[in-house]
C-alpha atoms as a PDB file:
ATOM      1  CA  UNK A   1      -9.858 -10.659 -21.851  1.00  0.00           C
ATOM      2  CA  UNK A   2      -6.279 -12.633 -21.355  1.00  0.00           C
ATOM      3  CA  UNK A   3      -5.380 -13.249 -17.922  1.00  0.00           C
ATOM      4  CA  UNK A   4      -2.403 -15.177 -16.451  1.00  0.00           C
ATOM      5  CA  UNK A   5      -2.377 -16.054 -12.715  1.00  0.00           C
ATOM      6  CA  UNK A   6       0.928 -16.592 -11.413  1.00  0.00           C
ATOM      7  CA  UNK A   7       1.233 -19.317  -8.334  1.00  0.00           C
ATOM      8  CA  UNK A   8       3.051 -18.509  -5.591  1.00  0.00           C
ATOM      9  CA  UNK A   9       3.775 -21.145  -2.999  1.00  0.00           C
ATOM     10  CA  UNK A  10       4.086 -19.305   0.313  1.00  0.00           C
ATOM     11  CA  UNK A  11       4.688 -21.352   3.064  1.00  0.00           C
ATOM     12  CA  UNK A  12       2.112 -21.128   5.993  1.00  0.00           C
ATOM     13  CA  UNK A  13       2.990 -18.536   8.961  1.00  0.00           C
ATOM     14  CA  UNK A  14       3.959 -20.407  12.276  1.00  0.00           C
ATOM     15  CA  UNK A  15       0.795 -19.773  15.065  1.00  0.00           C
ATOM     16  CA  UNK A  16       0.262 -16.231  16.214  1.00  0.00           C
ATOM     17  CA  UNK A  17       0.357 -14.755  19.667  1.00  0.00           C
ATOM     18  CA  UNK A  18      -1.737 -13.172  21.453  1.00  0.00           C
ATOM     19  CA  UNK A  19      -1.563  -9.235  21.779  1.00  0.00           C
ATOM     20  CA  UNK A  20      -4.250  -6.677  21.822  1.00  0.00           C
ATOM     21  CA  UNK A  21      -5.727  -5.790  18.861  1.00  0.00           C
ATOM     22  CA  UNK A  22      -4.887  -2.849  16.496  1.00  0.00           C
ATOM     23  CA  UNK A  23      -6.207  -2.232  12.564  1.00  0.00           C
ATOM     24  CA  UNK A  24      -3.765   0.148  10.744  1.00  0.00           C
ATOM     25  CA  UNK A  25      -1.038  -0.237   8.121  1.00  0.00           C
ATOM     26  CA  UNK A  26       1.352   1.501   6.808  1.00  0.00           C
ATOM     27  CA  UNK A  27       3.788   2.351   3.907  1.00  0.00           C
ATOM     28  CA  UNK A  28       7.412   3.381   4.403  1.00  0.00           C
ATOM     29  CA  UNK A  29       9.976   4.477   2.072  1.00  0.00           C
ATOM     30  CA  UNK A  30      13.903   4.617   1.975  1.00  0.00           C
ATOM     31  CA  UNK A  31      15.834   6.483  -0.359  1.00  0.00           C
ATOM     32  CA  UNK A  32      19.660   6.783  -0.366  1.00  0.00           C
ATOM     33  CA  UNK A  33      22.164   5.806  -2.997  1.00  0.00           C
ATOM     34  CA  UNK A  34      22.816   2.311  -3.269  1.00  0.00           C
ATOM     35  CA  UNK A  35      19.448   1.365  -1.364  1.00  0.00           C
ATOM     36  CA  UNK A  36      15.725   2.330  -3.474  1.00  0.00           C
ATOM     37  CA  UNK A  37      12.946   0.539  -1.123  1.00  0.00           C
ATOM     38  CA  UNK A  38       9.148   0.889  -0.968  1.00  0.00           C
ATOM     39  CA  UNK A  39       8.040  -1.295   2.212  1.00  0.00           C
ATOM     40  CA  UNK A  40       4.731  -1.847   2.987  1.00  0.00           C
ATOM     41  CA  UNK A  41       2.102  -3.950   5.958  1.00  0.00           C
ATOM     42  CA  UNK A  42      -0.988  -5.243   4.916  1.00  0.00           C
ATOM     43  CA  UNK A  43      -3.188  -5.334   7.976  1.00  0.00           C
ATOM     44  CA  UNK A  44      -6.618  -7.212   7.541  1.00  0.00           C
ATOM     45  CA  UNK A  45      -9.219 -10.135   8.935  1.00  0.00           C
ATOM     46  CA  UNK A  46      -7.268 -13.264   9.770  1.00  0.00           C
ATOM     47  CA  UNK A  47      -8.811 -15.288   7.338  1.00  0.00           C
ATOM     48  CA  UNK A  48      -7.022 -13.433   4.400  1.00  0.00           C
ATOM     49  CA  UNK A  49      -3.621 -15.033   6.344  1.00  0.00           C
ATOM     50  CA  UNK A  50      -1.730 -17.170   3.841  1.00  0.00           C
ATOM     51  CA  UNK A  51      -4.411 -16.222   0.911  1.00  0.00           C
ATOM     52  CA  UNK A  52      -3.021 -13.118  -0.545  1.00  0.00           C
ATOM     53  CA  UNK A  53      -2.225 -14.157  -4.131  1.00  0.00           C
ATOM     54  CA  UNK A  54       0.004 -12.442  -7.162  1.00  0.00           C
ATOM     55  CA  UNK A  55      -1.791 -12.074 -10.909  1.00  0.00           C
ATOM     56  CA  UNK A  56      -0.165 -11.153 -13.302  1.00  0.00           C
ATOM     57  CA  UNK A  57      -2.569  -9.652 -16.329  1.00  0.00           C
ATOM     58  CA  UNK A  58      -2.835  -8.832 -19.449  1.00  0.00           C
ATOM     59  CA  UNK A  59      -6.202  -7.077 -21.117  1.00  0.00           C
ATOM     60  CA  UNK A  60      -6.192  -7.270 -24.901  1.00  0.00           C
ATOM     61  CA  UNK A  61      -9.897  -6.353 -25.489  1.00  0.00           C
ATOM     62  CA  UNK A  62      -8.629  -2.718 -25.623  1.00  0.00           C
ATOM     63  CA  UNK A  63      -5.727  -0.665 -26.775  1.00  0.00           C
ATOM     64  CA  UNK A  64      -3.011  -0.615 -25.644  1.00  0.00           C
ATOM     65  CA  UNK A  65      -3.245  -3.183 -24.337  1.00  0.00           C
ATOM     66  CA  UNK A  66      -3.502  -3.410 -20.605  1.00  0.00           C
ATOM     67  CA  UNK A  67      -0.196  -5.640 -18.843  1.00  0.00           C
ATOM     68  CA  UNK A  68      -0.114  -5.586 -14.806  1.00  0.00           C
ATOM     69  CA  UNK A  69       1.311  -7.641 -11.938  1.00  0.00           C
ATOM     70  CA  UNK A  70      -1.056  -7.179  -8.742  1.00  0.00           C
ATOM     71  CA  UNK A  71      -0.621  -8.306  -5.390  1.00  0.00           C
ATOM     72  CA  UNK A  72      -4.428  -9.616  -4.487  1.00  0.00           C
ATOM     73  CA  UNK A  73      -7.021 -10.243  -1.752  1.00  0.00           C
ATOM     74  CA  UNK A  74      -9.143 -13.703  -2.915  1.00  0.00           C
ATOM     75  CA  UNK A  75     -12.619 -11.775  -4.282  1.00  0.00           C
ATOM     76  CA  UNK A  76     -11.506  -8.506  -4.726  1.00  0.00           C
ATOM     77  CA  UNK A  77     -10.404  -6.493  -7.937  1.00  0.00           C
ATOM     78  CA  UNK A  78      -6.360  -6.516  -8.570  1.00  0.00           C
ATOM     79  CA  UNK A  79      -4.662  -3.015  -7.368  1.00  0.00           C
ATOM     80  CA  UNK A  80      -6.115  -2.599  -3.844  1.00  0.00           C
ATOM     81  CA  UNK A  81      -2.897  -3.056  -2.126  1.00  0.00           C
ATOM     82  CA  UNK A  82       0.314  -3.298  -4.905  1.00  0.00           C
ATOM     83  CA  UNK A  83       0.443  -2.882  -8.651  1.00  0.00           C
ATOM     84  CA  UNK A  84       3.052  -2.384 -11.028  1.00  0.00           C
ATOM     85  CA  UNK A  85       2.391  -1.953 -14.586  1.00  0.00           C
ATOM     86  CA  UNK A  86       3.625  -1.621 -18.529  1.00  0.00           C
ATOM     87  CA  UNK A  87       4.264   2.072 -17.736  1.00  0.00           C
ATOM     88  CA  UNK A  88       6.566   1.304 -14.791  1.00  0.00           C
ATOM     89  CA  UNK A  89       4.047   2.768 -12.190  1.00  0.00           C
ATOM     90  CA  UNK A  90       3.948   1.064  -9.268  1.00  0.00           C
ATOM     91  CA  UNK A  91       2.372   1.700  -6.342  1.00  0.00           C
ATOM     92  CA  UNK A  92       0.855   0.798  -2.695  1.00  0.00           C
ATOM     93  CA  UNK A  93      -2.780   1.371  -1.329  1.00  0.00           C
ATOM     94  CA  UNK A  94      -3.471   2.669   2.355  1.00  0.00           C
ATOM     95  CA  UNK A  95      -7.244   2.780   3.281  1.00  0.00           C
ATOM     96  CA  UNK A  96      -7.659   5.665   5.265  1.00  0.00           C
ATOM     97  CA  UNK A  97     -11.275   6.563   7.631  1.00  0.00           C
ATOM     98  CA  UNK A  98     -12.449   9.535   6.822  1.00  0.00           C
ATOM     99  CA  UNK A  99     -16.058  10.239   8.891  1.00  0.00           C
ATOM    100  CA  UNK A 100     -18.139  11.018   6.152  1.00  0.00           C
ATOM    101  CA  UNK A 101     -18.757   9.063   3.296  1.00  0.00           C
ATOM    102  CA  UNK A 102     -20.488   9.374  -0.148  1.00  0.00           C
ATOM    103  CA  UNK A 103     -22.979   7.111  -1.035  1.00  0.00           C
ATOM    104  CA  UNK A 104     -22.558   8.368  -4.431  1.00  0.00           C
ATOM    105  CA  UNK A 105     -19.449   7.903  -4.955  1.00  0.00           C
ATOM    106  CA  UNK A 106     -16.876   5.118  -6.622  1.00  0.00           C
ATOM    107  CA  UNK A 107     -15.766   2.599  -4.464  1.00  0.00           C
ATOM    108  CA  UNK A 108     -11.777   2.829  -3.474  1.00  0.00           C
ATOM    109  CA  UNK A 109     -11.239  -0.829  -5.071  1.00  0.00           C
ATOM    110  CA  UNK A 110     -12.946   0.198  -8.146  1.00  0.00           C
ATOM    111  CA  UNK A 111     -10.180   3.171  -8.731  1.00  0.00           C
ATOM    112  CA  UNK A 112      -7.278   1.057  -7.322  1.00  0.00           C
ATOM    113  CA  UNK A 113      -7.911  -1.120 -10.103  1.00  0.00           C
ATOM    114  CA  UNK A 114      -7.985   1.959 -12.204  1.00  0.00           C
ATOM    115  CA  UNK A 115      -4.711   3.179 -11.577  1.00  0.00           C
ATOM    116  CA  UNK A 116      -3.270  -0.206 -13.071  1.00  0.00           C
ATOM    117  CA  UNK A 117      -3.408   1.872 -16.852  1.00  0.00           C
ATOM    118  CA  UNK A 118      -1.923   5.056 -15.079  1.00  0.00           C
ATOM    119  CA  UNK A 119       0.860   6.262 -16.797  1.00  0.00           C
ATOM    120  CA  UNK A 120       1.991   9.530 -15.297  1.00  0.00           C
ATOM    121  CA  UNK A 121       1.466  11.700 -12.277  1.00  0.00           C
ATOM    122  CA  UNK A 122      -1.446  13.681 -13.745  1.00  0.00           C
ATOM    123  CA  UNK A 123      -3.207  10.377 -14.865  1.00  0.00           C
ATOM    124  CA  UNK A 124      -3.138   9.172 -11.423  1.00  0.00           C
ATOM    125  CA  UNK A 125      -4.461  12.481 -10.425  1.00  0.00           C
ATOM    126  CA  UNK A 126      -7.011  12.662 -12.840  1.00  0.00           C
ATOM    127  CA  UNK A 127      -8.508   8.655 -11.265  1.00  0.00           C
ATOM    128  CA  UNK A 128      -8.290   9.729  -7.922  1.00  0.00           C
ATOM    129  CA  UNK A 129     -10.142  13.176  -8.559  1.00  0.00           C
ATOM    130  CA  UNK A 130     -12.697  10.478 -10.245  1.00  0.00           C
ATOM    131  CA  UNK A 131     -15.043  14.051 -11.555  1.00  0.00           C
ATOM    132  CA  UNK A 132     -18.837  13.703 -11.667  1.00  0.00           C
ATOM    133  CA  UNK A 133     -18.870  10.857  -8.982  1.00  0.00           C
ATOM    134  CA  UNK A 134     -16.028  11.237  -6.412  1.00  0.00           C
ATOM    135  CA  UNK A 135     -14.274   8.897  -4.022  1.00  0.00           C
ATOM    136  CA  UNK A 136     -16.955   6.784  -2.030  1.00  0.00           C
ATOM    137  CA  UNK A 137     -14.350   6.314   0.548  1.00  0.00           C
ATOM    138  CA  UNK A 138     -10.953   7.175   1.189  1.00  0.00           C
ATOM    139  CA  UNK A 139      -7.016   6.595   0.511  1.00  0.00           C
ATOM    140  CA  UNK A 140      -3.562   7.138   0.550  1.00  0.00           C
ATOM    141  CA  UNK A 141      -1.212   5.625  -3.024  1.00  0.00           C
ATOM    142  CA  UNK A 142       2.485   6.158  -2.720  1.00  0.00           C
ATOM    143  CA  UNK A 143       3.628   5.418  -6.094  1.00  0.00           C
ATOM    144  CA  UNK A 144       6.621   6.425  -8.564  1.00  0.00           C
ATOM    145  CA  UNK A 145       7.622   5.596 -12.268  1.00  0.00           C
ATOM    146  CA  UNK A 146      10.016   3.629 -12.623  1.00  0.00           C
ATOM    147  CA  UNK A 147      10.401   4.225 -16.394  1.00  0.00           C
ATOM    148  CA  UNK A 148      10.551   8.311 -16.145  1.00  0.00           C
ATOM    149  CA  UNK A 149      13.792   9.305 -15.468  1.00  0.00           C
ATOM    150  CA  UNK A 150      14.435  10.798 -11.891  1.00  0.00           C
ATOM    151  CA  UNK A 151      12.257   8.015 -10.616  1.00  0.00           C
ATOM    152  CA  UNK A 152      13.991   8.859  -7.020  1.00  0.00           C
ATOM    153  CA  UNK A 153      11.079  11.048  -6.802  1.00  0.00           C
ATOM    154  CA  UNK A 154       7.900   9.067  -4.059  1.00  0.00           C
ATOM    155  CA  UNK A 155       5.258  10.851  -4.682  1.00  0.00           C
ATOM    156  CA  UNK A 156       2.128  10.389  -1.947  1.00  0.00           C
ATOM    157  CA  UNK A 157      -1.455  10.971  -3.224  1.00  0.00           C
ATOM    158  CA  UNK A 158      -4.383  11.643  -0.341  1.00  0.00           C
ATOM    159  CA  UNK A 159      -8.222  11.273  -1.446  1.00  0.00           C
ATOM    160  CA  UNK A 160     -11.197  11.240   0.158  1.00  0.00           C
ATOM    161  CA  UNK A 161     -14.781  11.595   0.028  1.00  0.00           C
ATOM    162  CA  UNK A 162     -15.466  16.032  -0.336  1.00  0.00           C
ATOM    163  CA  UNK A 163     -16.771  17.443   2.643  1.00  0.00           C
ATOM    164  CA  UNK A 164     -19.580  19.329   2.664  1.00  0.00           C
ATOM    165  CA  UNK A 165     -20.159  17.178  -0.737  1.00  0.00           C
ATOM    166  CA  UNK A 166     -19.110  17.653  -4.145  1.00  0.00           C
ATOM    167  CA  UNK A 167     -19.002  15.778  -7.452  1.00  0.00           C
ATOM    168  CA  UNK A 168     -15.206  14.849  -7.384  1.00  0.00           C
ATOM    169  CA  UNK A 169     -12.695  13.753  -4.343  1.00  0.00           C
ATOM    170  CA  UNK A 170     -10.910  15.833  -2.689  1.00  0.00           C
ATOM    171  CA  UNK A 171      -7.059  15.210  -3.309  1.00  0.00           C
ATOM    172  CA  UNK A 172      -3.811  16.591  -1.983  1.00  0.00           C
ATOM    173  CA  UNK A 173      -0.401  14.922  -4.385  1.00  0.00           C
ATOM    174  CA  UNK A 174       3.091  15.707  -2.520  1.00  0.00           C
ATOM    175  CA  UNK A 175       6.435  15.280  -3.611  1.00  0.00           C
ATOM    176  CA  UNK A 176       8.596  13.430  -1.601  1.00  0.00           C
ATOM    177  CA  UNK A 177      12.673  14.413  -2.081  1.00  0.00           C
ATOM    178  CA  UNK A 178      13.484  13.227   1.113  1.00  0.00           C
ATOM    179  CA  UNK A 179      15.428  10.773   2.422  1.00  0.00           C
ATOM    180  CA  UNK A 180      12.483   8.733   3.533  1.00  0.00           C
ATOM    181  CA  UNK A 181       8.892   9.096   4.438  1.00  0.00           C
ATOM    182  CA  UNK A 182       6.001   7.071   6.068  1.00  0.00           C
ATOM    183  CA  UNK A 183       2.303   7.272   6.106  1.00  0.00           C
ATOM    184  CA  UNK A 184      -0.184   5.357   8.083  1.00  0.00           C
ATOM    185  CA  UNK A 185      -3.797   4.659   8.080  1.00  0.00           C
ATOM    186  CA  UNK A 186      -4.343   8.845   8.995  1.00  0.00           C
ATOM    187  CA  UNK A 187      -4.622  12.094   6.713  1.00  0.00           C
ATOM    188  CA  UNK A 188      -1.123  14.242   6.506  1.00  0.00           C
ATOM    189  CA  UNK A 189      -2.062  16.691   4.697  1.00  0.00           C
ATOM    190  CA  UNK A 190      -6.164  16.931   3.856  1.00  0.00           C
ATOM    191  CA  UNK A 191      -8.006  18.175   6.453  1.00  0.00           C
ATOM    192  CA  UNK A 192     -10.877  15.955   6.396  1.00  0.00           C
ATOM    193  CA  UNK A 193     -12.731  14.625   9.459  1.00  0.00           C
ATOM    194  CA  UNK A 194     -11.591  11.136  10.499  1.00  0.00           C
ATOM    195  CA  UNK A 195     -12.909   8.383  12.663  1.00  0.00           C
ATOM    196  CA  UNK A 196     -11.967   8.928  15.641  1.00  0.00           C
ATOM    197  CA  UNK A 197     -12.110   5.054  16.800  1.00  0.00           C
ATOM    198  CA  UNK A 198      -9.567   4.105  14.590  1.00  0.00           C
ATOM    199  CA  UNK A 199      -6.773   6.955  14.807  1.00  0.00           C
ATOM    200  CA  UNK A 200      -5.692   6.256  17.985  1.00  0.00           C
ATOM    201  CA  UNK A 201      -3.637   3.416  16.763  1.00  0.00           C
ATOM    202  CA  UNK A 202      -3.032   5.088  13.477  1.00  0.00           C
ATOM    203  CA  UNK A 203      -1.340   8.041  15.532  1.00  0.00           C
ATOM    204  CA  UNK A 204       0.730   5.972  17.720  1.00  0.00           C
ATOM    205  CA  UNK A 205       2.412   3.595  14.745  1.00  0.00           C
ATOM    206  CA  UNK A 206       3.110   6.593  13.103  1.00  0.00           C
ATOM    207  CA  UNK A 207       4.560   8.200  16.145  1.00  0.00           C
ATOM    208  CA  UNK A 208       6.506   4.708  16.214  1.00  0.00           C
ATOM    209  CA  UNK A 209       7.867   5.340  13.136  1.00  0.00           C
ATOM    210  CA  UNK A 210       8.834   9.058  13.780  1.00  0.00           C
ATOM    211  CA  UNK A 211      10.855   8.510  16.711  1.00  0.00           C
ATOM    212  CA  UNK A 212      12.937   5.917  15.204  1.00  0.00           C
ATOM    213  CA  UNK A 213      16.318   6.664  14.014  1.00  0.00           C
ATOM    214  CA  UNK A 214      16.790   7.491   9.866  1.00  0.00           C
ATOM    215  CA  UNK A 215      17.072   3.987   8.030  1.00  0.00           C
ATOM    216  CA  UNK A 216      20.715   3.609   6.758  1.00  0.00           C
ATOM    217  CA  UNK A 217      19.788  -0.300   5.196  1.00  0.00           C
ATOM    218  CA  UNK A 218      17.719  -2.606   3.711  1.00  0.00           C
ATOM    219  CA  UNK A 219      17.837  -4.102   7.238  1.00  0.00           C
ATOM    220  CA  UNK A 220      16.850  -0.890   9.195  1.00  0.00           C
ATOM    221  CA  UNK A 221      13.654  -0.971   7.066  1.00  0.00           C
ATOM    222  CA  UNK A 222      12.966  -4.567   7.448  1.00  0.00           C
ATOM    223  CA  UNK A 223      13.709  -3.877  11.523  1.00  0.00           C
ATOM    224  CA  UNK A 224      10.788  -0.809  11.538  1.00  0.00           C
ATOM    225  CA  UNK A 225       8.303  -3.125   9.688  1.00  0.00           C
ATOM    226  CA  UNK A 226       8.643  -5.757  11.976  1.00  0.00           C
ATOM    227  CA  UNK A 227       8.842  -3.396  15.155  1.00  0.00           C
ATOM    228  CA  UNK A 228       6.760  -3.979  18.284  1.00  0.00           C
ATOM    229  CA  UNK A 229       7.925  -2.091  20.849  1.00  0.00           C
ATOM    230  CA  UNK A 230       4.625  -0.479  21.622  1.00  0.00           C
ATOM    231  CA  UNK A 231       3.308  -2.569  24.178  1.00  0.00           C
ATOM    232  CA  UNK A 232      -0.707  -2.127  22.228  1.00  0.00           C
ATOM    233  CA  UNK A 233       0.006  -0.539  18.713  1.00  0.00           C
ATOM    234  CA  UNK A 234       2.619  -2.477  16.888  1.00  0.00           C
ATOM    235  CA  UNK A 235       3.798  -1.724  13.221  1.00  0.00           C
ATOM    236  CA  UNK A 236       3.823  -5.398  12.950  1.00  0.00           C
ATOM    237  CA  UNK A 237       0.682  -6.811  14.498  1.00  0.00           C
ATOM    238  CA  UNK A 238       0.778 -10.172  15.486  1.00  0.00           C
ATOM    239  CA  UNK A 239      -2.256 -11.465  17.853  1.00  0.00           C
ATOM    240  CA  UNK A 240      -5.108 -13.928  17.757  1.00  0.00           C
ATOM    241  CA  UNK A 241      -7.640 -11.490  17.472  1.00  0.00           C
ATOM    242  CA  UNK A 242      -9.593 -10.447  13.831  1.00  0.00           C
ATOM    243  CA  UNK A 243      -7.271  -8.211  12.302  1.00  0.00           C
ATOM    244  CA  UNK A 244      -3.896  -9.021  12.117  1.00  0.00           C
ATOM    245  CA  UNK A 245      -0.719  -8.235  10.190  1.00  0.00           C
ATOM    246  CA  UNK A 246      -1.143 -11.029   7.260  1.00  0.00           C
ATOM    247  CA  UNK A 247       2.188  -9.947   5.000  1.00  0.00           C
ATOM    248  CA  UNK A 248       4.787  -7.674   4.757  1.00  0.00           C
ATOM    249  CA  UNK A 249       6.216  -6.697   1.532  1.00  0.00           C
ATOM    250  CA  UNK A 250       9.788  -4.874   0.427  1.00  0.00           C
ATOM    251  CA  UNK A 251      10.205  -3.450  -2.926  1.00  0.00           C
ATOM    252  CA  UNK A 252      13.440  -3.213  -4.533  1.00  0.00           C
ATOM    253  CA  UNK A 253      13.362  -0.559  -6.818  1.00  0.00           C
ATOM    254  CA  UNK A 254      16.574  -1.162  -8.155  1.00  0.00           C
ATOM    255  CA  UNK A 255      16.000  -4.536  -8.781  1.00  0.00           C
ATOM    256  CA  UNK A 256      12.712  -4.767  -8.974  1.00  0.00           C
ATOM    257  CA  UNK A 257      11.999  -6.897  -7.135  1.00  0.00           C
ATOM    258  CA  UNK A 258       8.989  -7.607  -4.272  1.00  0.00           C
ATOM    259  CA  UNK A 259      10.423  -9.563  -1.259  1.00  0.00           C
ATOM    260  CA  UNK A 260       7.609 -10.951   0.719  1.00  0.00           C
ATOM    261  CA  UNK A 261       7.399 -12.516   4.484  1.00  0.00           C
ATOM    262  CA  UNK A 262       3.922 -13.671   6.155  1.00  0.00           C
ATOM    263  CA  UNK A 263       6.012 -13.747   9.563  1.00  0.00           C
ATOM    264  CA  UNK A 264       7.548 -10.762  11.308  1.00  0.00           C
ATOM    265  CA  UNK A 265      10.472  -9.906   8.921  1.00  0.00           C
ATOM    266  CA  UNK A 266      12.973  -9.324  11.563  1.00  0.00           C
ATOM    267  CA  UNK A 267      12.815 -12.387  12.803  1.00  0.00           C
ATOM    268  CA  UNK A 268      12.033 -14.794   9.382  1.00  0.00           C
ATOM    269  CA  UNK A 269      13.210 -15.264   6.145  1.00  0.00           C
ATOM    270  CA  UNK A 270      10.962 -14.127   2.722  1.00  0.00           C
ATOM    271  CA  UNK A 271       8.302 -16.334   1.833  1.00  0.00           C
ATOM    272  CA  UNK A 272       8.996 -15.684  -1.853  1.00  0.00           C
ATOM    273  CA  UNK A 273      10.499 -13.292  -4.085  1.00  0.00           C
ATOM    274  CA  UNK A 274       8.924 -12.117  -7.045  1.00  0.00           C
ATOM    275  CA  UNK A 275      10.722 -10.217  -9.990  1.00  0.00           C
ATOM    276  CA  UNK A 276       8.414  -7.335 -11.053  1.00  0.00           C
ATOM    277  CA  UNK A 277      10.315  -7.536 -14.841  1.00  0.00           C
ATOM    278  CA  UNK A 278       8.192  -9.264 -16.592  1.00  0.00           C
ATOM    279  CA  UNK A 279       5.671  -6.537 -17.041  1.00  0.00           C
END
């Protein structure tokens, strides 16, 4: 197995705040006709802050062969929060908290990494429905294939854990044809019990992102990621405490390009910005 690790020097975020605590993130899409953007926030322990890494892979022990760019947390397999690969899917990973879990089943991280050979809509269906095991846990994947024409179609995959329990997930794949669209840390469209502890905040960033007015620019995207106008459930979390926001990242689909900051994107510049190309 070949794999190439690219380097990315990303400078370290200045010292955070304080501010009460909240554990979501979210996904947000803008769609108009100059302007093709997939943004995402990657909320997690503080001690993943300024240790997210970029591999780029490529698996020749099989055929095809497998050729990926992944954006990484240190120990974990490559596709749990971006990938982009050979077939032009590319996608982003929300965790969601549904109640009841299967012990059984395959864990999220292991099928993330799965959908880095996807190469169409029913092949990411097909990992997600993961049949004889099922999802141990649950997410959310906003992808779309770059490589298919009328790739202005988002498409927004929930999974989860069956309940009462069954041999293969639970899934529910929308089309999304309009302008833009956002999902948090919470089920849209399954109706699966959720932990209750953690929706409260899920609810209110996604009533955050509701009320605000339709993006018109890159910069109107950058302003919602960065928003914290909620006095205790920011979209951009930014506290002392154990989860915070560690990175926000802006995909240009037209380019194709991934623009990240480890700061509050309204108010920094990008850390780095990494062509997605050379898959």
């Amino acid at each position: 197995v070949k794999y190439s690790l690219t380097e990315v020097k990303v400078p370290n975020a200045r010292r955070r705040r304080s501010l009460p605590v909240v554990t979501v993130s979210g996904t947000y899409y803008d769609i108009g006709y100059d302007v093709k953007l997939l943004g995402h926030t990657i909320d997690a322990h503080k001690i993943f802050l300024n240790n997210l890494y970029v591999v780029r892979g490529e698996v020749t022990e099989c055929i095809p062969h497998e050729v990926f760019t992944a954006l990484c947390y240190p120990g974990l397999l490559p596709g749990s929060i971006m990938g982009y690969n050979s077939h032009g899917l590319l996608y982003t990973v929300n965790f969601l908290h549904a109640s009841h879990l299967n012990p059984c089943g395959i864990p999220r991280t292991i099928i993330a990494r799965a959908l880095l050979v996807a190469d169409s809509v029913l092949s990411v269906r097909a990992a997600l429905r993961c049949s004889g095991h099922g999802l141990a846990d649950a997410l959310s994947v906003n992808f779309v294939l770059l490589q298919k024409k009328g790739f202005d179609f988002f498409y927004n995959i929930e999974a989860s854990p069956s309940y009462p329990p069954r041999k293969e997930s639970e899934i529910n794949l929308a089309t999304m044809t309009q302008q833009y669209y956002t999902h948090c840390n919470s089920f849209q469209r399954l109706s699966i019990p959720e932990n209750d502890l953690l929706q409260t905040a899920c609810r209110a960033r996604a009533d955050t992102l509701q009320n605000m007015a339709k993006p018109k620019s890159k910069q109107d995207v950058i302003n919602a990621l960065g928003d914290f106008s909620d006095d205790s459930y920011k979209i951009f979390t930014d506290f002392d405490e154990r989860v915070i926001t560690i990175a926000v990242i802006i995909i240009d689909l037209i380019t194709r390009t991934m623009t990240m900051y480890v700061d509050n994107p309204r108010t920094s510049e990008p850390t780095t910005i990494i062509s997605l190309d050379n898959n």
